[in-house]
C-alpha atoms as a PDB file:
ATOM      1  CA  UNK A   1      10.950  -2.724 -27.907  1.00  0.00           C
ATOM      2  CA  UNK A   2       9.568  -0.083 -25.366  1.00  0.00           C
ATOM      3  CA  UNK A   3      11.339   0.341 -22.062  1.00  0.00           C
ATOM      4  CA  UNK A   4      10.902   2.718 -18.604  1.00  0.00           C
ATOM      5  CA  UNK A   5      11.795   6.458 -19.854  1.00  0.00           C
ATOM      6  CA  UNK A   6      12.447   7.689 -16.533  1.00  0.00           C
ATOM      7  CA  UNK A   7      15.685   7.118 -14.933  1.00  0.00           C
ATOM      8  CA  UNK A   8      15.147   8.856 -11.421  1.00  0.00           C
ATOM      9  CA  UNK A   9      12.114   8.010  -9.302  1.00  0.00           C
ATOM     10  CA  UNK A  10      10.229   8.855  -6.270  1.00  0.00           C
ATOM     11  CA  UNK A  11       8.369   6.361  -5.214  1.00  0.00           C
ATOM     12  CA  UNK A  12       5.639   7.716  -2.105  1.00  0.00           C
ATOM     13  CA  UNK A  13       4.902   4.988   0.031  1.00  0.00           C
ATOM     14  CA  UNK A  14       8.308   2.219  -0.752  1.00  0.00           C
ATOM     15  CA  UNK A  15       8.348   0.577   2.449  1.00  0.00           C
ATOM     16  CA  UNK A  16       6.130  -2.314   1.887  1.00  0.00           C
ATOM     17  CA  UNK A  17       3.476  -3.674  -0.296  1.00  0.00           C
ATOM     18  CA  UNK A  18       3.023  -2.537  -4.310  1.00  0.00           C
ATOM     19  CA  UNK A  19       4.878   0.568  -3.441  1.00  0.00           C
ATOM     20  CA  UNK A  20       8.534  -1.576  -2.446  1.00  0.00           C
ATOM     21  CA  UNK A  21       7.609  -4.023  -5.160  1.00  0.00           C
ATOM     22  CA  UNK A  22       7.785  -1.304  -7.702  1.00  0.00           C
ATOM     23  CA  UNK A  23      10.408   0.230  -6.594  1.00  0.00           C
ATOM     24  CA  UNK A  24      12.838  -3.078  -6.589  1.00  0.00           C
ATOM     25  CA  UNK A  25      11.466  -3.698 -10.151  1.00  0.00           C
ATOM     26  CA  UNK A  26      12.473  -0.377 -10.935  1.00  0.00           C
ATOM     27  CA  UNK A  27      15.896  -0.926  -9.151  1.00  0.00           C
ATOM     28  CA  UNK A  28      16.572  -4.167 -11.398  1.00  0.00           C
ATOM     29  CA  UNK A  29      15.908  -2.408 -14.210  1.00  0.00           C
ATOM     30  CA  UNK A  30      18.449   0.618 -13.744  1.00  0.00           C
ATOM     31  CA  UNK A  31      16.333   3.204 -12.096  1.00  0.00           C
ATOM     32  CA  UNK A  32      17.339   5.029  -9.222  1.00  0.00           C
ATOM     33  CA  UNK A  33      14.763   5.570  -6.894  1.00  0.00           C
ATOM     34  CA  UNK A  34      14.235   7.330  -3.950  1.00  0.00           C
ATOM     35  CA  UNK A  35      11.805   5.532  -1.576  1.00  0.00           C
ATOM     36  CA  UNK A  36       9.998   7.941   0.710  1.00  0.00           C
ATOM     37  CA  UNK A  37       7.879   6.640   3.933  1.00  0.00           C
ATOM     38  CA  UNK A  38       7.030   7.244   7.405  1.00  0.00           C
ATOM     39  CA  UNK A  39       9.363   4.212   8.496  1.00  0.00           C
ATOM     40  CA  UNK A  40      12.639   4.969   8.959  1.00  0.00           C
ATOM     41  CA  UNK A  41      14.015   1.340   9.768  1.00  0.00           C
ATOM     42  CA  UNK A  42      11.995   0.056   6.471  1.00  0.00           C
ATOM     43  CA  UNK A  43      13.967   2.676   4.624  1.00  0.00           C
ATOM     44  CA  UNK A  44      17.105   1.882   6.146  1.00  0.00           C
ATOM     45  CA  UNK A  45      16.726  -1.977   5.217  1.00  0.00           C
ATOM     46  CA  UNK A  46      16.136  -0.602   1.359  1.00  0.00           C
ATOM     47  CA  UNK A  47      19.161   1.252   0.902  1.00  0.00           C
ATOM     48  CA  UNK A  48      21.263  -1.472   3.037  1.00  0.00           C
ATOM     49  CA  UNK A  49      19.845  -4.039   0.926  1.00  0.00           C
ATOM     50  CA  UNK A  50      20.107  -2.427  -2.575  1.00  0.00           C
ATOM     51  CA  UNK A  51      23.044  -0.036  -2.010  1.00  0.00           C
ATOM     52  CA  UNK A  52      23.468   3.305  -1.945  1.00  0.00           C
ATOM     53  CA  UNK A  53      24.200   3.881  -5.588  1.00  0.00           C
ATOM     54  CA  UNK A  54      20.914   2.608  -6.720  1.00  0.00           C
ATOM     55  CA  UNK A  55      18.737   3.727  -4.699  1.00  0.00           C
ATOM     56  CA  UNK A  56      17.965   6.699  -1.381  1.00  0.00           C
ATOM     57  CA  UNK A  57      15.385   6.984   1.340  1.00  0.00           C
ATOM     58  CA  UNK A  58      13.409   9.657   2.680  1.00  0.00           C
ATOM     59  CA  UNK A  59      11.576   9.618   6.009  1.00  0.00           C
ATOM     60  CA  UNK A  60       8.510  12.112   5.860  1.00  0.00           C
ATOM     61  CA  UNK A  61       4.690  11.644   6.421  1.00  0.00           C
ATOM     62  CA  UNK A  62       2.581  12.955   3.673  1.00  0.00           C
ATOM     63  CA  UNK A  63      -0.140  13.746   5.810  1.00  0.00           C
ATOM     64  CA  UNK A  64       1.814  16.293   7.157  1.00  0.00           C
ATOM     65  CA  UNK A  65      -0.076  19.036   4.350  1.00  0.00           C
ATOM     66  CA  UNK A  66       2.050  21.643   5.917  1.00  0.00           C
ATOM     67  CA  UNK A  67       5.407  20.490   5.709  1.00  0.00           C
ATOM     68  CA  UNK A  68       4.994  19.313   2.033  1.00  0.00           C
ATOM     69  CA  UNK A  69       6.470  22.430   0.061  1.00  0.00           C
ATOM     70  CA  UNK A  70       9.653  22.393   2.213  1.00  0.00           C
ATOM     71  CA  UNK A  71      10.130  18.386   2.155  1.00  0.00           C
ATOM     72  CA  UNK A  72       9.471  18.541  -1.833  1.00  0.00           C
ATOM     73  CA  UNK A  73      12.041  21.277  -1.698  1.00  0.00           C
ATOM     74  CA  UNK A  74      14.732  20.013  -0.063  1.00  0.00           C
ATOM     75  CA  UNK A  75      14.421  16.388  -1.664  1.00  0.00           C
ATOM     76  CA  UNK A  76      15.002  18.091  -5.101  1.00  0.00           C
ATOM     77  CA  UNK A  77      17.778  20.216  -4.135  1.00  0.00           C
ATOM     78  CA  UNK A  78      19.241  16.762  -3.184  1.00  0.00           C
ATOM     79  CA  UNK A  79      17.831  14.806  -6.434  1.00  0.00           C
ATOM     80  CA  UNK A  80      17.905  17.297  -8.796  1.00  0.00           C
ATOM     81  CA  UNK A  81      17.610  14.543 -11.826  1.00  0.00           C
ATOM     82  CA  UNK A  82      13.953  13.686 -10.711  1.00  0.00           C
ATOM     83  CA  UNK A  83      11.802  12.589 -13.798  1.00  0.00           C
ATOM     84  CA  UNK A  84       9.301  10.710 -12.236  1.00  0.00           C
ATOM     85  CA  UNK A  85       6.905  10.702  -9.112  1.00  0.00           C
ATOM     86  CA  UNK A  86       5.079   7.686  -8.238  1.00  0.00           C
ATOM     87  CA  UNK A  87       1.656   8.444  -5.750  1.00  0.00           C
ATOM     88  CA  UNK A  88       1.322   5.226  -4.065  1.00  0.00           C
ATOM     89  CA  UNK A  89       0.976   5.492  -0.181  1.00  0.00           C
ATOM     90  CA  UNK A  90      -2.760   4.678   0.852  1.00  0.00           C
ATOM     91  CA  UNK A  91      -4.417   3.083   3.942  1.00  0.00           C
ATOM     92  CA  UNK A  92      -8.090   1.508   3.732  1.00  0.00           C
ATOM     93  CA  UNK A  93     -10.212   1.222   6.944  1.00  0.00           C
ATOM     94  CA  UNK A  94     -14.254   0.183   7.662  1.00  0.00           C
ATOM     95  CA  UNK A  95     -16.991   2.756   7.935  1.00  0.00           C
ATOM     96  CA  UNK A  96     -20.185   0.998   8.881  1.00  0.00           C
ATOM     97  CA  UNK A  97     -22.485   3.607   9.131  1.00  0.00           C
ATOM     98  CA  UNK A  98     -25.647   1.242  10.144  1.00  0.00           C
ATOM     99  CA  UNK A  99     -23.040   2.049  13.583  1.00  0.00           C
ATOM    100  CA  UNK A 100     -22.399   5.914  13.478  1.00  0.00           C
ATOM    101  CA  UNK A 101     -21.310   6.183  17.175  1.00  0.00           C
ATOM    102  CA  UNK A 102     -18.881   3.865  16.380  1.00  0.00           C
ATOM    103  CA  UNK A 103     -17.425   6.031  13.584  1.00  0.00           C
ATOM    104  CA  UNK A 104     -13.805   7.375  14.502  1.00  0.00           C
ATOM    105  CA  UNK A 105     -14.314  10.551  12.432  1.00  0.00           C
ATOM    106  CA  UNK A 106     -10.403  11.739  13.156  1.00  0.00           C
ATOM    107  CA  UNK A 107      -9.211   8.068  11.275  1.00  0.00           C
ATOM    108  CA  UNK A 108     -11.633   8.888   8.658  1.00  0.00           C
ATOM    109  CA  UNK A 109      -9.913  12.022   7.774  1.00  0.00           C
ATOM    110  CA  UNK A 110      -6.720  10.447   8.112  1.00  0.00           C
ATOM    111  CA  UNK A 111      -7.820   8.490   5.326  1.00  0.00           C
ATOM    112  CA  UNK A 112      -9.125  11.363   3.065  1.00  0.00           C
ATOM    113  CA  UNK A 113      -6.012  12.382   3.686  1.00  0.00           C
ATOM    114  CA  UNK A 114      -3.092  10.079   3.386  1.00  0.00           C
ATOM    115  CA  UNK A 115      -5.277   8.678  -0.214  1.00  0.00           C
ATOM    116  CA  UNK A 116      -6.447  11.804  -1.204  1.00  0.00           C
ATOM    117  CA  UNK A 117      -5.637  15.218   0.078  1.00  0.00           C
ATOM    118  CA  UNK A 118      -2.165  14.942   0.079  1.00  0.00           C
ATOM    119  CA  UNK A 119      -1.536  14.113  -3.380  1.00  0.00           C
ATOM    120  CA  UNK A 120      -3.035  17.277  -4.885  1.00  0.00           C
ATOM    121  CA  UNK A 121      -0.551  18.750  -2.471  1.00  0.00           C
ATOM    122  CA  UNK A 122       2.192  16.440  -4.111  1.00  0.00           C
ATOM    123  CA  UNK A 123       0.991  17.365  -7.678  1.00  0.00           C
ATOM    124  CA  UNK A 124       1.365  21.243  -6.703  1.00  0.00           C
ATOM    125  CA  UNK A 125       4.556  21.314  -5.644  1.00  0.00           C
ATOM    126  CA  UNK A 126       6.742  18.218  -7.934  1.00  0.00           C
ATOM    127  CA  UNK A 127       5.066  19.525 -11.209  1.00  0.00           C
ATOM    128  CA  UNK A 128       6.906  22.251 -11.874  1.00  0.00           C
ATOM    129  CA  UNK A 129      10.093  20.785 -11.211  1.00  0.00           C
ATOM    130  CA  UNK A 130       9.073  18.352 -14.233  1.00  0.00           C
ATOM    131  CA  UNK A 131       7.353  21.112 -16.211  1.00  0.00           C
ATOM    132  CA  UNK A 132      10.531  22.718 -16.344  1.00  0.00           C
ATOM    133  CA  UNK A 133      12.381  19.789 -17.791  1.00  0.00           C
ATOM    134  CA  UNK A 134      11.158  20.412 -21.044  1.00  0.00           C
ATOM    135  CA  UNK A 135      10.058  18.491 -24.115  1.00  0.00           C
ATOM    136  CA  UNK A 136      13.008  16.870 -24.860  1.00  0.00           C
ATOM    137  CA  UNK A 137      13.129  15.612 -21.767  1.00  0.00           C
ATOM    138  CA  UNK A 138      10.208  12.466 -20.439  1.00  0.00           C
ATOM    139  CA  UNK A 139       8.916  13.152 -17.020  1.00  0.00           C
ATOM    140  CA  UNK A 140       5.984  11.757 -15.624  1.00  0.00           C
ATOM    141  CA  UNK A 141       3.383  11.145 -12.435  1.00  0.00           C
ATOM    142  CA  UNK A 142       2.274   7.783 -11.904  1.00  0.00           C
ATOM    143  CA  UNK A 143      -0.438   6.874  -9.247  1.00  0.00           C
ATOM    144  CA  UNK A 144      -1.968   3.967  -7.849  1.00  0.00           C
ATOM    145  CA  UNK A 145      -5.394   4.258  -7.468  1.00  0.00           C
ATOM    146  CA  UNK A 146      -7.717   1.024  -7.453  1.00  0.00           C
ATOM    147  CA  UNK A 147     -10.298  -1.258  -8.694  1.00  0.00           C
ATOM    148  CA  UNK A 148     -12.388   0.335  -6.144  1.00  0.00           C
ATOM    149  CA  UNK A 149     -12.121   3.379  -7.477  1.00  0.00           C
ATOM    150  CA  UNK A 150     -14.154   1.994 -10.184  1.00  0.00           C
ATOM    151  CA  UNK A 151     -16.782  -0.098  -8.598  1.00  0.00           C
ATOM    152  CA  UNK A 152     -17.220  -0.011  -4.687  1.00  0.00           C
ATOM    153  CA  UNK A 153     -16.975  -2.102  -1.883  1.00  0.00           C
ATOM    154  CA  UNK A 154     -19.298  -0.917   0.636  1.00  0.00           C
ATOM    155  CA  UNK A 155     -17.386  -2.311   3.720  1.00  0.00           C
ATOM    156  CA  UNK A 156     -14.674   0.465   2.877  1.00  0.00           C
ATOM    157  CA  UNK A 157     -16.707   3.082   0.903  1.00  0.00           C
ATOM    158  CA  UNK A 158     -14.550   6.067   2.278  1.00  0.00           C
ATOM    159  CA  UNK A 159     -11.687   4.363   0.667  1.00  0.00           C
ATOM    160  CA  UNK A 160     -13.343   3.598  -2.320  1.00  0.00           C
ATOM    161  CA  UNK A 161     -14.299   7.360  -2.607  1.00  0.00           C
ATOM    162  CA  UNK A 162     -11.146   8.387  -2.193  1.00  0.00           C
ATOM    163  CA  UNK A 163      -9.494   6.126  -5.325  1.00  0.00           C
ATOM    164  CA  UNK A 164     -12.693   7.331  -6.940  1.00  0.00           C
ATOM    165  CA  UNK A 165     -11.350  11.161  -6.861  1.00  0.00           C
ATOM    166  CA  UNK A 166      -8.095  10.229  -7.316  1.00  0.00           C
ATOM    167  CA  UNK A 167      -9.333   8.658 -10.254  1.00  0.00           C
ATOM    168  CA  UNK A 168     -11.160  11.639 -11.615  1.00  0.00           C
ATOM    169  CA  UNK A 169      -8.963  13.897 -10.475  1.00  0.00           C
ATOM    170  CA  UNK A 170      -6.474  11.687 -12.739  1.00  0.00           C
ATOM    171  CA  UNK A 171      -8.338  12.258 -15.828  1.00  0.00           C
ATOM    172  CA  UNK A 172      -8.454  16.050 -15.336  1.00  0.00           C
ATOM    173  CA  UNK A 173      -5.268  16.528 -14.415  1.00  0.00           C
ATOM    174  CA  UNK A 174      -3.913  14.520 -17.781  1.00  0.00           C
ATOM    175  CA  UNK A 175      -6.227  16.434 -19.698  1.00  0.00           C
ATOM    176  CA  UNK A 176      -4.605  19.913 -19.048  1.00  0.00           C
ATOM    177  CA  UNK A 177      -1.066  18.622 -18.640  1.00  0.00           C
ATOM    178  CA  UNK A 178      -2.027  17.417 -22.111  1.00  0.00           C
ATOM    179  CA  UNK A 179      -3.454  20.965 -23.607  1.00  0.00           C
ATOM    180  CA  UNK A 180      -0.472  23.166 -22.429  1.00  0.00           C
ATOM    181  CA  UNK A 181       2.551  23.864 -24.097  1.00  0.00           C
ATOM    182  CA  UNK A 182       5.007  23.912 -21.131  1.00  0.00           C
ATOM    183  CA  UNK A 183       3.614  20.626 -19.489  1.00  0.00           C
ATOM    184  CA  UNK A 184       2.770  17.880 -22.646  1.00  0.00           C
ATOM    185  CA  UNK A 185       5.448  15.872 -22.547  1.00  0.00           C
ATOM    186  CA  UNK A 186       4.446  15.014 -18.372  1.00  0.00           C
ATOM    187  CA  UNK A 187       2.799  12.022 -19.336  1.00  0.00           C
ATOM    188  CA  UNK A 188      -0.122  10.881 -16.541  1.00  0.00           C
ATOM    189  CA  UNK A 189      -0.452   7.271 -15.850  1.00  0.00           C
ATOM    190  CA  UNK A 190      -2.828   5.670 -13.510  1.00  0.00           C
ATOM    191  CA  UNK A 191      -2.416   1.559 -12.058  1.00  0.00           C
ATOM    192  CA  UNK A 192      -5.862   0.009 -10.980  1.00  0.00           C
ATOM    193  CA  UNK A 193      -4.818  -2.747  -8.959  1.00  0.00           C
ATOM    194  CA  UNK A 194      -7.446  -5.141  -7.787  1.00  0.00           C
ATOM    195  CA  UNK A 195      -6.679  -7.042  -4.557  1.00  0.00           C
ATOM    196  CA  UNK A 196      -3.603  -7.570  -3.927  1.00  0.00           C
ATOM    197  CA  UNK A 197      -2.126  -9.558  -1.293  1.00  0.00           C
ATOM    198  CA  UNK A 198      -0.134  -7.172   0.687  1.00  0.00           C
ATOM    199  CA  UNK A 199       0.112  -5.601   4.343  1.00  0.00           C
ATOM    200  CA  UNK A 200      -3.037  -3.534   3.005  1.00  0.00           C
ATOM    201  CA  UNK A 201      -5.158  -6.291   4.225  1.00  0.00           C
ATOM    202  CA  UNK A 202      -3.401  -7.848   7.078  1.00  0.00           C
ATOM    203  CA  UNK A 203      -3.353  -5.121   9.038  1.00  0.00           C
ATOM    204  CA  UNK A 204      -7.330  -4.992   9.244  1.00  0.00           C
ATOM    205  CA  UNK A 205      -8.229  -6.994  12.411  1.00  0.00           C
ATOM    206  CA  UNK A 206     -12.102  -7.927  10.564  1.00  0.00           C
ATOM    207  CA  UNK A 207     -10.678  -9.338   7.536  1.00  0.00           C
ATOM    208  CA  UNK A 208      -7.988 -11.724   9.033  1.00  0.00           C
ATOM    209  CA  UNK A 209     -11.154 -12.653  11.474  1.00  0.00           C
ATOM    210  CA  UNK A 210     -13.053 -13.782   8.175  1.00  0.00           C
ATOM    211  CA  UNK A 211      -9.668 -15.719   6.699  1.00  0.00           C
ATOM    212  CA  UNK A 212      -9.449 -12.461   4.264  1.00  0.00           C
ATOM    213  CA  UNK A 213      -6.228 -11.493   5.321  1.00  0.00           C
ATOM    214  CA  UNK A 214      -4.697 -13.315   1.778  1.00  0.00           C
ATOM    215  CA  UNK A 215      -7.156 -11.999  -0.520  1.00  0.00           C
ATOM    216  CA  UNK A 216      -6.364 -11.237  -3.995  1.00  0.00           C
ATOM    217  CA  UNK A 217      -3.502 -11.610  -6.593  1.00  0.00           C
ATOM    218  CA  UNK A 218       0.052 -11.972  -5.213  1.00  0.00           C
ATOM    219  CA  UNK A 219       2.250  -9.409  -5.353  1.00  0.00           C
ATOM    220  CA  UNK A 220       4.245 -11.034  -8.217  1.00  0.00           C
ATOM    221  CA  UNK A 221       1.626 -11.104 -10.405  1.00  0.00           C
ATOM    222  CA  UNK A 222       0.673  -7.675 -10.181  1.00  0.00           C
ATOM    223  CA  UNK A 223       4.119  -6.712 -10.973  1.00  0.00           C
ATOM    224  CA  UNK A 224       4.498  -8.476 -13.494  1.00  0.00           C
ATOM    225  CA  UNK A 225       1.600  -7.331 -15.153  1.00  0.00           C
ATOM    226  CA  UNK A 226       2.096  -3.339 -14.110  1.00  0.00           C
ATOM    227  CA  UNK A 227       5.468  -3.114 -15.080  1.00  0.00           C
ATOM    228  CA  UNK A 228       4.355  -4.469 -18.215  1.00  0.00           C
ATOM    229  CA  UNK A 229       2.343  -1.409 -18.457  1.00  0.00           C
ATOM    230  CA  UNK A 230       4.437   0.801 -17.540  1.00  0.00           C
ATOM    231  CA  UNK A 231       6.852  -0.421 -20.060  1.00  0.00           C
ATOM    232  CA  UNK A 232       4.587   0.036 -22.920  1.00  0.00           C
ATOM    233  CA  UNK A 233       3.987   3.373 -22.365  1.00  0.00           C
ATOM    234  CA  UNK A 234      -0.078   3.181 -21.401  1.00  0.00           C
ATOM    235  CA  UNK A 235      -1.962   5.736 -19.528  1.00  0.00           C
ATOM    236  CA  UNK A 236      -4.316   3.565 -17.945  1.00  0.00           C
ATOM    237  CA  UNK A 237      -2.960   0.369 -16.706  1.00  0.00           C
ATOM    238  CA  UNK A 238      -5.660  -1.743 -14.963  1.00  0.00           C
ATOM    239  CA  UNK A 239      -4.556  -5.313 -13.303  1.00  0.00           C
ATOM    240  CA  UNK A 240      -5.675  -8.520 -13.247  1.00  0.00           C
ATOM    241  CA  UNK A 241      -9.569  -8.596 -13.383  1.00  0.00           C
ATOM    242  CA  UNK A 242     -10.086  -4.444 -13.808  1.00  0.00           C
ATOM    243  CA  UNK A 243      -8.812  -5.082 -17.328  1.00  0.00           C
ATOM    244  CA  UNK A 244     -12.460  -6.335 -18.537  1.00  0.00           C
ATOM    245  CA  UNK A 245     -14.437  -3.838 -15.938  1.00  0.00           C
ATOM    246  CA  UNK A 246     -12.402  -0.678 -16.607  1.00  0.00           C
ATOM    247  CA  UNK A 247     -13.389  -1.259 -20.627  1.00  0.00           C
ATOM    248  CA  UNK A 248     -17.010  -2.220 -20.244  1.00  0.00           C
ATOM    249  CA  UNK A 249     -18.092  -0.149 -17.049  1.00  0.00           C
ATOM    250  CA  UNK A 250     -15.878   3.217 -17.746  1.00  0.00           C
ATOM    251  CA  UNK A 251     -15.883   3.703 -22.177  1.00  0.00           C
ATOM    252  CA  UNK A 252     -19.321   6.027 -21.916  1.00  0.00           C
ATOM    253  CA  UNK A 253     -18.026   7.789 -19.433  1.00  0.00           C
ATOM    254  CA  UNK A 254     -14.895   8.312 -21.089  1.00  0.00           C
ATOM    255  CA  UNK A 255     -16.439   8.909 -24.207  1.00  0.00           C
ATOM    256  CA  UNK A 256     -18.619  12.354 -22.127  1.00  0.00           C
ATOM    257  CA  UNK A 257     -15.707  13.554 -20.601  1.00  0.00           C
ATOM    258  CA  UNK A 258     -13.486  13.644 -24.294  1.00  0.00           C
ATOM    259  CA  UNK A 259     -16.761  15.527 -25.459  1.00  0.00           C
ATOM    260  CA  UNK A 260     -16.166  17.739 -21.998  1.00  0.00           C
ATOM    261  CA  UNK A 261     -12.821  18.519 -22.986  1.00  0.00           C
ATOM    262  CA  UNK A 262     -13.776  19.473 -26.082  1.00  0.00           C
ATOM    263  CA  UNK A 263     -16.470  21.408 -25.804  1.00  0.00           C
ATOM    264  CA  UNK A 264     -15.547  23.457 -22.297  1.00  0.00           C
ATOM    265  CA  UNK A 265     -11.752  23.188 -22.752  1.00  0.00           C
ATOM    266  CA  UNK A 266      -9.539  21.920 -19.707  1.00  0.00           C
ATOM    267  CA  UNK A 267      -9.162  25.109 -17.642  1.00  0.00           C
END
C-alpha cells in the first residue's frame, strides 16, 4: 500500500482554505508540518489546536522577495529535517479590462506576485537544502496550481495566467530535477484543484453579489481526493472535474514538450 514519504513539511499558505486542510490531513497522518502565513493569530490557533509536537508556525509574507533567503534560512536552521515544501498561498482578484481606469495596477502585481513570483524565489532557495539530502533520502516540492491554469476564466485572467506559468514552469522545473544526478530523487508534484469552496471566493465582494460565494467542491472532497494523490505517489494530481480536461485538453501538449526534452535537453 503506498503512503506520504515525507515526514517534515512546509506548508506556504496553512492558515485557511486547501492550504490548512492539507496540512491537518498531513497532521493526522504523522507529519509534522510547519505552517507558514502572514497571520499570526491563525498560526497561533494551529499549533494551540494541534500541539506543539506535531506541528510549528511561521509568520512571514512571501511577497516580501527580499527577505526570502534569510526567512528560508533561518526556518531550516530551526527544521533541519525538512523533506518537503508545499507552494500553496495564492490570491485571485478581477481585471476587467473593457474598464482600464479602473485597473489597480499595484494589486495586480501583488497578484503576479504572491501566485507567481515568489515561488521561483521559494524554489531557489529550499532546493538545495533537499538536493543535498540525497538519494536515499525522498524529498519533494508540491504546488497548487489550478484548473485555471489549464483553461481560463476571463473574469480573473491575471490569475489564470499566473497558475498557467506556474504550471509550465512546473513541467520544466521536473524535467531538470529529473535529468541531474544530485537532484532525481526531488520528486515534483503539481494539485489542479477546480473550485473549491474556500475563503478564496468569499472574500471577492462581486461573487458573493452573484450568490457565488459557495462555488465549487467542498473542501472535504478535495481532500479526500488530493491526498489520495499524494499518497499514490502521482506527479500530476488534478481534482474533481480537471481529471477528464487535464487528459483530453493537455496529452499533445505533453506529448511536444517530452519531444522538447528530448531533442534540446533540459538546460
Amino acid at each position: 500500500m503506498s503512503s506520504f514519504p515525507y515526514k517534515n513539511v512546509v506548508m506556504i499558505g496553512a492558515t485557511s482554505g486547501i492550504g490548512l486542510a492539507l496540512a491537518e490531513r498531513m497532521i493526522e497522518n504523522g507529519v509534522f508540518v510547519i505552517g507558514v502565513g502572514r497571520r499570526k493569530d491563525r498560526l497561533d490557533d494551529f499549533v494551540a489546536k494541534h500541539g506543539a509536537d506535531k506541528c510549528a508556525a511561521s509568520q512571514f509574507d512571501i511577497t516580501h522577495l527580499e527577505s526570502i533567503q534569510s526567512w528560508v534560512e533561518g526556518l531550516l536552521k530551526q527544521h533541519p529535517h525538512v523533506d518537503a515544501v508545499v507552494l500553496n498561498s495564492g490570491i485571485q482578484r478581477t481585471l476587467d479590462f473593457t474598464n482600464p481606469q479602473g485597473i489597480d495596477l499595484s494589486r495586480v502585481h501583488q497578484e503576479i506576485t504572491t501566485n507567481y513570483t515568489s515561488y521561483i524565489s521559494l524554489l531557489t532557495y529550499f532546493l538545495p537544502h533537499l538536493q543535498v539530502r540525497g538519494p536515499q533520502s525522498p524529498a519533494a516540492v508540491i504546488a497548487v496550481t489550478s484548473g485555471l491554469a489549464v483553461v481560463p476564466m476571463p473574469r480573473c485572467g491575471n490569475y489564470c495566467a499566473t497558475k498557467s506559468a506556474l504550471h509550465s514552469l512546473l513541467w520544466s522545473v521536473r524535467a531538470q530535477l529529473a535529468a541531474d544526478e544530485h537532484s532525481k530523487h526531488i520528486k515534483v508534484v503539481e494539485i489542479l484543484p477546480p473550485a473549491v469552496q474556500t475563503e478564496l471566493h468569499t472574500q471577492q465582494p462581486d461573487l458573493v453579489a452573484r450568490g457565488l460565494g459557495d462555488i465549487g467542491i467542498t473542501l472535504q472532497e478535495f481532500t479526500d481526493e488530493a491526498w489520495a494523490g499524494l499518497t499514490r505517489g502521482d506527479d500530476e494530481i488534478p481534482v474533481g472535474p480537471n481529471r477528464e480536461n487535464l487528459v483530453k485538453m493537455e496529452e499533445g501538449r505533453r506529448q511536444a514538450f517530452q519531444g522538447m526534452v528530448k531533442n534540446v535537453g533540459t538546460k
